[in-house]
C-alpha atoms as a PDB file:
ATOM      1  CA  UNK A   1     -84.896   0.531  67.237  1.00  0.00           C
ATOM      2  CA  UNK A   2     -86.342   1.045  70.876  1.00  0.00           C
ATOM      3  CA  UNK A   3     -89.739   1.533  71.226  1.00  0.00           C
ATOM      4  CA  UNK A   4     -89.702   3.777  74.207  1.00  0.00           C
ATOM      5  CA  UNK A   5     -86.588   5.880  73.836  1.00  0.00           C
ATOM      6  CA  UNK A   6     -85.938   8.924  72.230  1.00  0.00           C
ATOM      7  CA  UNK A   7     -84.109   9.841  69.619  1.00  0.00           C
ATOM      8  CA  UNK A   8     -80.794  10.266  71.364  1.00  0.00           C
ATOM      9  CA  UNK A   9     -81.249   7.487  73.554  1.00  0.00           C
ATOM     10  CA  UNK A  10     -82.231   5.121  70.287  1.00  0.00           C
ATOM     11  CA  UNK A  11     -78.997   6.599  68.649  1.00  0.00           C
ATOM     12  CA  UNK A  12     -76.968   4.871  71.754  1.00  0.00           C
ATOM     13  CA  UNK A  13     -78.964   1.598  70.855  1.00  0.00           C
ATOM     14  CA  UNK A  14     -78.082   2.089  67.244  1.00  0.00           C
ATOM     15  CA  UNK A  15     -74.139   3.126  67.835  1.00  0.00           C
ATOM     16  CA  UNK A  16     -74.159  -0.176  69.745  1.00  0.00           C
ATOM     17  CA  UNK A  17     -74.472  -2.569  66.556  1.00  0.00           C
ATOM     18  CA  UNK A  18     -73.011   0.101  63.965  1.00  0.00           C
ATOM     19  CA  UNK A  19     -69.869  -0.242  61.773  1.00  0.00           C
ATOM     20  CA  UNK A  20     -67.437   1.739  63.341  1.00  0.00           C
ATOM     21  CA  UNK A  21     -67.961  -0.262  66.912  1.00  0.00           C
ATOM     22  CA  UNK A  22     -64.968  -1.765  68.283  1.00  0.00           C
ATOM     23  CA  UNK A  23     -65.660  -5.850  69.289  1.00  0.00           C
ATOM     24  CA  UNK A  24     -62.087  -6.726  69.590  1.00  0.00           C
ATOM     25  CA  UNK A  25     -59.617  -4.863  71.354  1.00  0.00           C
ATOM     26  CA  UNK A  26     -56.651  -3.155  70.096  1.00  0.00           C
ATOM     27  CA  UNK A  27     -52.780  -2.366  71.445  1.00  0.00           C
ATOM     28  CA  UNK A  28     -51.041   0.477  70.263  1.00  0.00           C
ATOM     29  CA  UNK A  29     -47.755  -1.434  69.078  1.00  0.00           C
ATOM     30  CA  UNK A  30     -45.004   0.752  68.171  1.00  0.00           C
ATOM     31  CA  UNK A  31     -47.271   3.198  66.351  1.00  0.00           C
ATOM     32  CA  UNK A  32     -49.648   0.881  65.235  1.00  0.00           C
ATOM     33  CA  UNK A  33     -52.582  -0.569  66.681  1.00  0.00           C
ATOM     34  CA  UNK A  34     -52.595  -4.553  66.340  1.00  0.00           C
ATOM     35  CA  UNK A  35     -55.914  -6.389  67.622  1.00  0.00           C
ATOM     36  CA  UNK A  36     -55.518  -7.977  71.246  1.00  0.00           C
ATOM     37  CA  UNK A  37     -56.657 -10.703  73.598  1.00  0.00           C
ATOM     38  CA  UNK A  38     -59.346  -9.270  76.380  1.00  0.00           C
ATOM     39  CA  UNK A  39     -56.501 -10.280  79.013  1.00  0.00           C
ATOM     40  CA  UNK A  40     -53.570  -8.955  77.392  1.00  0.00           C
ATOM     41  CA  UNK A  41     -55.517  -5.272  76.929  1.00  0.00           C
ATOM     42  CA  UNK A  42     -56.969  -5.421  80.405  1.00  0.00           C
ATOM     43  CA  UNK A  43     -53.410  -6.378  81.626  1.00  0.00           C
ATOM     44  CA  UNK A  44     -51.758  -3.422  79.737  1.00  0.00           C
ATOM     45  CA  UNK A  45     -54.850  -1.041  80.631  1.00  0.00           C
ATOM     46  CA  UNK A  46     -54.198  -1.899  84.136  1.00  0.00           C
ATOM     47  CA  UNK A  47     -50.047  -1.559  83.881  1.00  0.00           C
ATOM     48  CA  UNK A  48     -50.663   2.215  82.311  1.00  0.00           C
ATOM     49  CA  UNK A  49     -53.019   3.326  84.937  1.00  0.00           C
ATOM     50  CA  UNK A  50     -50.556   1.655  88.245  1.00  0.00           C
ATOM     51  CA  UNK A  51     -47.841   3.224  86.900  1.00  0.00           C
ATOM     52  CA  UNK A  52     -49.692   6.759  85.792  1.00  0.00           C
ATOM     53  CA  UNK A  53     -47.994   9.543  88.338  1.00  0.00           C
ATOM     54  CA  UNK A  54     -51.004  12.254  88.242  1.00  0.00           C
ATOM     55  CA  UNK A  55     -53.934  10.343  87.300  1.00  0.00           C
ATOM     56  CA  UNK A  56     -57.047  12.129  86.123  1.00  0.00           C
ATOM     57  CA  UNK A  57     -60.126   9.653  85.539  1.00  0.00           C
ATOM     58  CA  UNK A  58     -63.195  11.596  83.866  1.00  0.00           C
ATOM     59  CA  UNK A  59     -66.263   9.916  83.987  1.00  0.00           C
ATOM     60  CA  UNK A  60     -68.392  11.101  81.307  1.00  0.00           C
ATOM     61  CA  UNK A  61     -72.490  11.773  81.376  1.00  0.00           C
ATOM     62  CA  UNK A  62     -72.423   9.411  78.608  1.00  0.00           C
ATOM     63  CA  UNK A  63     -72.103   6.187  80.633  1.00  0.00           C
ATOM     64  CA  UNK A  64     -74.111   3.921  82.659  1.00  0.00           C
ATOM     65  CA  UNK A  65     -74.429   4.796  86.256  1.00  0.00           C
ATOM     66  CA  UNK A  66     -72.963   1.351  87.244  1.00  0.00           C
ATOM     67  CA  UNK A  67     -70.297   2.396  85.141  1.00  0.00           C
ATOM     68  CA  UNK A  68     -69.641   5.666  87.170  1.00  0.00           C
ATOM     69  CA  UNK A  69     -69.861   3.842  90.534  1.00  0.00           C
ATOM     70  CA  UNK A  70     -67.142   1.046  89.032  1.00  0.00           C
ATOM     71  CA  UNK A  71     -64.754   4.489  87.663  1.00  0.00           C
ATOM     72  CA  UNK A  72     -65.005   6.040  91.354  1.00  0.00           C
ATOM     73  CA  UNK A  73     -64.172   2.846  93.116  1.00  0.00           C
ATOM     74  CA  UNK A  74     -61.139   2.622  90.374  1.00  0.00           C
ATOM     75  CA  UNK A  75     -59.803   6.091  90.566  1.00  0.00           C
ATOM     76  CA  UNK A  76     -60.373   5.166  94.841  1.00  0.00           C
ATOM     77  CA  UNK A  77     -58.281   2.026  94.333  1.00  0.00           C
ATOM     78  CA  UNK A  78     -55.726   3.650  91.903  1.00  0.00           C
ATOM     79  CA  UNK A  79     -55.131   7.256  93.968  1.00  0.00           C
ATOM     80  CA  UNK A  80     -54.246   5.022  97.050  1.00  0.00           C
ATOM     81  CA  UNK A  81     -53.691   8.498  99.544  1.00  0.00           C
ATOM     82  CA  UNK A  82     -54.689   7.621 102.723  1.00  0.00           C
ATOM     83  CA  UNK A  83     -55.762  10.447 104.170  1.00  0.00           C
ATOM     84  CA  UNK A  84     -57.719  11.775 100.988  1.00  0.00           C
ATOM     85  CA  UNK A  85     -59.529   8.290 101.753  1.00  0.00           C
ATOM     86  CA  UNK A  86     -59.919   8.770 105.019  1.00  0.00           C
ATOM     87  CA  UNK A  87     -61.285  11.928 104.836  1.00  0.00           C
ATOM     88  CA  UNK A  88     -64.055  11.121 102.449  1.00  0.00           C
ATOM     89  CA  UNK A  89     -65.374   8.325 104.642  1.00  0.00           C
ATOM     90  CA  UNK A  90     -65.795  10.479 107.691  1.00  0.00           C
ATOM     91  CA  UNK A  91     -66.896  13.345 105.848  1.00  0.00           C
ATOM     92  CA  UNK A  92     -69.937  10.604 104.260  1.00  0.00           C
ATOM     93  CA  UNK A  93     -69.393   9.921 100.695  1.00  0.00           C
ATOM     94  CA  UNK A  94     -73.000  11.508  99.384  1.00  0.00           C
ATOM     95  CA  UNK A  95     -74.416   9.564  96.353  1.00  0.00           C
ATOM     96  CA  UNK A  96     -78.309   9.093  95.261  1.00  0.00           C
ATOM     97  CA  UNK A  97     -79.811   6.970  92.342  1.00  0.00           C
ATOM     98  CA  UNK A  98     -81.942   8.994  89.928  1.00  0.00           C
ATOM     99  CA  UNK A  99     -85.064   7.942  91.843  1.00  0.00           C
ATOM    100  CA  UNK A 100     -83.969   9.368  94.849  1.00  0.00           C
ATOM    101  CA  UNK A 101     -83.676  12.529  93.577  1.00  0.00           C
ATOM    102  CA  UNK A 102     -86.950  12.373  91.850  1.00  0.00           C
ATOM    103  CA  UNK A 103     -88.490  12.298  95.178  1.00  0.00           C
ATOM    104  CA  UNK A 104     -86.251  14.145  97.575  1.00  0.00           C
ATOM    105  CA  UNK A 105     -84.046  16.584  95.769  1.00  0.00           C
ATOM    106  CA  UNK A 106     -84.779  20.164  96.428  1.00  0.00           C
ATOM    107  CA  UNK A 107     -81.655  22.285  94.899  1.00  0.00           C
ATOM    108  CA  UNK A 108     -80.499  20.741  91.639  1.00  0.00           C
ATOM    109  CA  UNK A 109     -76.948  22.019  90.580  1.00  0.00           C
ATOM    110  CA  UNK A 110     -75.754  21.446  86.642  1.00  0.00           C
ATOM    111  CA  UNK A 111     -72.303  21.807  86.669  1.00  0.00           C
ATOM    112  CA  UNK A 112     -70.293  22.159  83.128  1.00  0.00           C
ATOM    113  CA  UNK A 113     -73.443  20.525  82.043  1.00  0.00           C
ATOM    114  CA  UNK A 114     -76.370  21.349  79.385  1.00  0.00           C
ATOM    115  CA  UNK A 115     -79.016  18.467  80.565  1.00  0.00           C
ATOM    116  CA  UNK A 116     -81.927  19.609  78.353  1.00  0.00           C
ATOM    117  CA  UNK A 117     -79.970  19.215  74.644  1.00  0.00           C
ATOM    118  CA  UNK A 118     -77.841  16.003  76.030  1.00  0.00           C
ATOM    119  CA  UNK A 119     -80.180  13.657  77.831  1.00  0.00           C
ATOM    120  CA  UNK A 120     -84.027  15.882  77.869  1.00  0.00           C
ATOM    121  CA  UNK A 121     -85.501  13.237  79.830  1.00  0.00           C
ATOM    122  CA  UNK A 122     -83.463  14.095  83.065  1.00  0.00           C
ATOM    123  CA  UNK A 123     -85.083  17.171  83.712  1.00  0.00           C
ATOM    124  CA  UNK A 124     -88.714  15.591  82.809  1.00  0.00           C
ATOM    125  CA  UNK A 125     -88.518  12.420  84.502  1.00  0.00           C
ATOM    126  CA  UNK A 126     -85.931  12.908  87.456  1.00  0.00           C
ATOM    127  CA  UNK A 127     -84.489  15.981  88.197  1.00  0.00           C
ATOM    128  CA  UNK A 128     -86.825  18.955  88.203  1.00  0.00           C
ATOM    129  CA  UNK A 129     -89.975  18.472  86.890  1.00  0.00           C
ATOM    130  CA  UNK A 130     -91.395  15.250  88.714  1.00  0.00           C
ATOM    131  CA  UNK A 131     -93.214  15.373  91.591  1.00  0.00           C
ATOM    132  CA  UNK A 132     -92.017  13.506  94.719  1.00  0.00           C
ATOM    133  CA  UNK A 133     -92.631  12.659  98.358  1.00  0.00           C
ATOM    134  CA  UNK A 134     -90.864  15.686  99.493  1.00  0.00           C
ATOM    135  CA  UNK A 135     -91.274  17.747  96.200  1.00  0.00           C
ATOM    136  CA  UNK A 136     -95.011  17.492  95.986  1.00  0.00           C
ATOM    137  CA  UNK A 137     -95.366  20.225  93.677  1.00  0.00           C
ATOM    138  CA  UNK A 138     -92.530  19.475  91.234  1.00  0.00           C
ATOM    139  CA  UNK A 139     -90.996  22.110  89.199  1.00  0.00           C
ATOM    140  CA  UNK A 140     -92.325  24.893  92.077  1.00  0.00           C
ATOM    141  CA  UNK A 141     -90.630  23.127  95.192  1.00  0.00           C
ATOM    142  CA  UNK A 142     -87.311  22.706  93.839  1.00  0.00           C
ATOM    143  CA  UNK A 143     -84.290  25.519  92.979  1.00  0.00           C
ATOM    144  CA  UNK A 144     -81.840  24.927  90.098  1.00  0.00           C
ATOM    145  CA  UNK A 145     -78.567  26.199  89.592  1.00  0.00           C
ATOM    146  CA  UNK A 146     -76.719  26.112  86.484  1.00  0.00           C
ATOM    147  CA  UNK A 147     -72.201  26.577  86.849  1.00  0.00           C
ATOM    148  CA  UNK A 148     -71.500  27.352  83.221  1.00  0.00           C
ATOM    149  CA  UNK A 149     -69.116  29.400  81.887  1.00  0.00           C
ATOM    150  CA  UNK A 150     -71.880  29.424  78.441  1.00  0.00           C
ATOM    151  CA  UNK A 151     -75.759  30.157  78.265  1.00  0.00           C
ATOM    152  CA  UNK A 152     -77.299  27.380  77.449  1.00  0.00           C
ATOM    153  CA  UNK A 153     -81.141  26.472  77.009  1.00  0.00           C
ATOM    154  CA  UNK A 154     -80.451  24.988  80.706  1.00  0.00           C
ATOM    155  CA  UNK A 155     -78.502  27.774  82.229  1.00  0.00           C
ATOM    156  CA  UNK A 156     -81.676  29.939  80.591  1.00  0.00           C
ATOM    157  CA  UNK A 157     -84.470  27.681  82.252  1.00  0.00           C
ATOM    158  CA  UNK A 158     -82.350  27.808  85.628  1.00  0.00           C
ATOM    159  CA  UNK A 159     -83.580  29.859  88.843  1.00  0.00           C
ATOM    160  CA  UNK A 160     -79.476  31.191  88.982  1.00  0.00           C
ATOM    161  CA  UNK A 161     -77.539  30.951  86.601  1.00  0.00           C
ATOM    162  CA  UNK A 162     -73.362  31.283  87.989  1.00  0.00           C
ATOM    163  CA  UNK A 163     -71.628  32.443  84.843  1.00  0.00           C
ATOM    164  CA  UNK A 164     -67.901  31.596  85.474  1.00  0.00           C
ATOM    165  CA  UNK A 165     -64.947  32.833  83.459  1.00  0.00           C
ATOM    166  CA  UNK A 166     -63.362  29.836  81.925  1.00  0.00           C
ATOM    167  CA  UNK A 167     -61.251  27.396  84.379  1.00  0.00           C
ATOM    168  CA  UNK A 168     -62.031  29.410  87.569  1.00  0.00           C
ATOM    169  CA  UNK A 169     -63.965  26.141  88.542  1.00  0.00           C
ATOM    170  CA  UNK A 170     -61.729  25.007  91.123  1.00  0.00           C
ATOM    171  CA  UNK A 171     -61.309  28.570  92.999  1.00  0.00           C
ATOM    172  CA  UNK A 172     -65.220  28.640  92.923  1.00  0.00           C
ATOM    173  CA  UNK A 173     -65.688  25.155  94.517  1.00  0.00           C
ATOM    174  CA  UNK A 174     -63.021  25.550  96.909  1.00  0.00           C
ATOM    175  CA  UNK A 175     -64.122  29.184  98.146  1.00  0.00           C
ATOM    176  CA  UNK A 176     -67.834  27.199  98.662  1.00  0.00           C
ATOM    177  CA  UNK A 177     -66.343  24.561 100.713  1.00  0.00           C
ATOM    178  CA  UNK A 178     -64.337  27.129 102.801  1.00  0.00           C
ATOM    179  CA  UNK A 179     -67.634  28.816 103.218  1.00  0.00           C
ATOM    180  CA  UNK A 180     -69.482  25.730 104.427  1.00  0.00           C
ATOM    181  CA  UNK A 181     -66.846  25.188 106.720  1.00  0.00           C
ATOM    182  CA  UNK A 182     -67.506  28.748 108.252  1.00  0.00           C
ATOM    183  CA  UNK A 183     -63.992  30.067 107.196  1.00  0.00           C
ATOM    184  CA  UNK A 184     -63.059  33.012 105.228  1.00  0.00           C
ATOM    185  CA  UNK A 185     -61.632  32.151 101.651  1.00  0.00           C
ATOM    186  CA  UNK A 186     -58.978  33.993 100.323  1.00  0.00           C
ATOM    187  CA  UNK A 187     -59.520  36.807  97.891  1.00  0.00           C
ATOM    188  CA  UNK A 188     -58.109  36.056  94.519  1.00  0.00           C
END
């Protein structure tokens, strides 16, 4: 048990050395899985996602940020378009650690996302509460928006909350973009 974690962060620690963890790796064989080599399930991972037509690589809140960072550079690697590429890089690819956004962030956006019932310290220790260099007085200098298509105990404690109907998520974010581009988006 960790001494300084909560109680879902000590149930990570926990899952870690339970039971039902999976130490060796397995290859669905004909319709049953058969343990693996490392190399020969890396190898196979890496022929499925090459030859994958429409890729789709969700990174979930549940992992590591280094983890994140590694899944963008793959899904970077694996997409291969050129100009998508392209365009991110002169557009400025916008990332920040969690202590940057302690101190500078004044508009926090949770997208899809109910921060205070699955990690509570983000909003304490990071995202809205803290004070920072720019943020001096916390919880008072800084705006947050919750994107949700549910009320949640975030979307409740939220300046705005954007209720969406369900899987109008890309219309929404493209209209925004369109808008920040000073264009006119189209009326669905």
């Amino acid at each position: 048990m960790s001494k300084n974690a909560c109680k879902i962060g000590n149930a990570k620690f926990q899952a870690i050395v339970g039971d039902h963890w999976i130490r060796t790796p397995l290859i669905n064989v004909g319709d049953k899985l058969q343990k693996s080599g490392w190399n020969d399930a890396i190898e196979k991972a890496a022929n499925i996602l090459a030859d994958s037509k429409r890729l789709l690589l969700f990174i979930g809140g549940e992992n590591s940020c280094e983890t994140m960072e590694v899944g963008l550079h793959l899904g970077e690697y694996l997409v291969c378009h050129g100009p998508t590429a392209m365009g991110m890089q002169e557009a400025g690819r916008i990332g920040a650690t969690a202590g940057q956004s302690k101190i500078r962030a004044d508009l926090v956006v949770y997208w899809g996302s109910n921060p205070l019932e699955l990690v509570p310290r983000l909003m304490s220790r990071y995202a809205v509460y803290p004070r920072g260099f720019w943020t001096r007085r916390g919880r008072f200098d800084r705006t947050i928006i919750t994107v949700d298509p549910r009320k949640t105990i975030t979307s409740e404690n939220s300046d705005l909350h954007i209720h969406l109907k369900p899987n109008t998520d890309y219309e929404l974010l493209s209209s925004l973009l369109t808008l920040i581009h000073s264009k006119k988006p189209h009326t669905w």
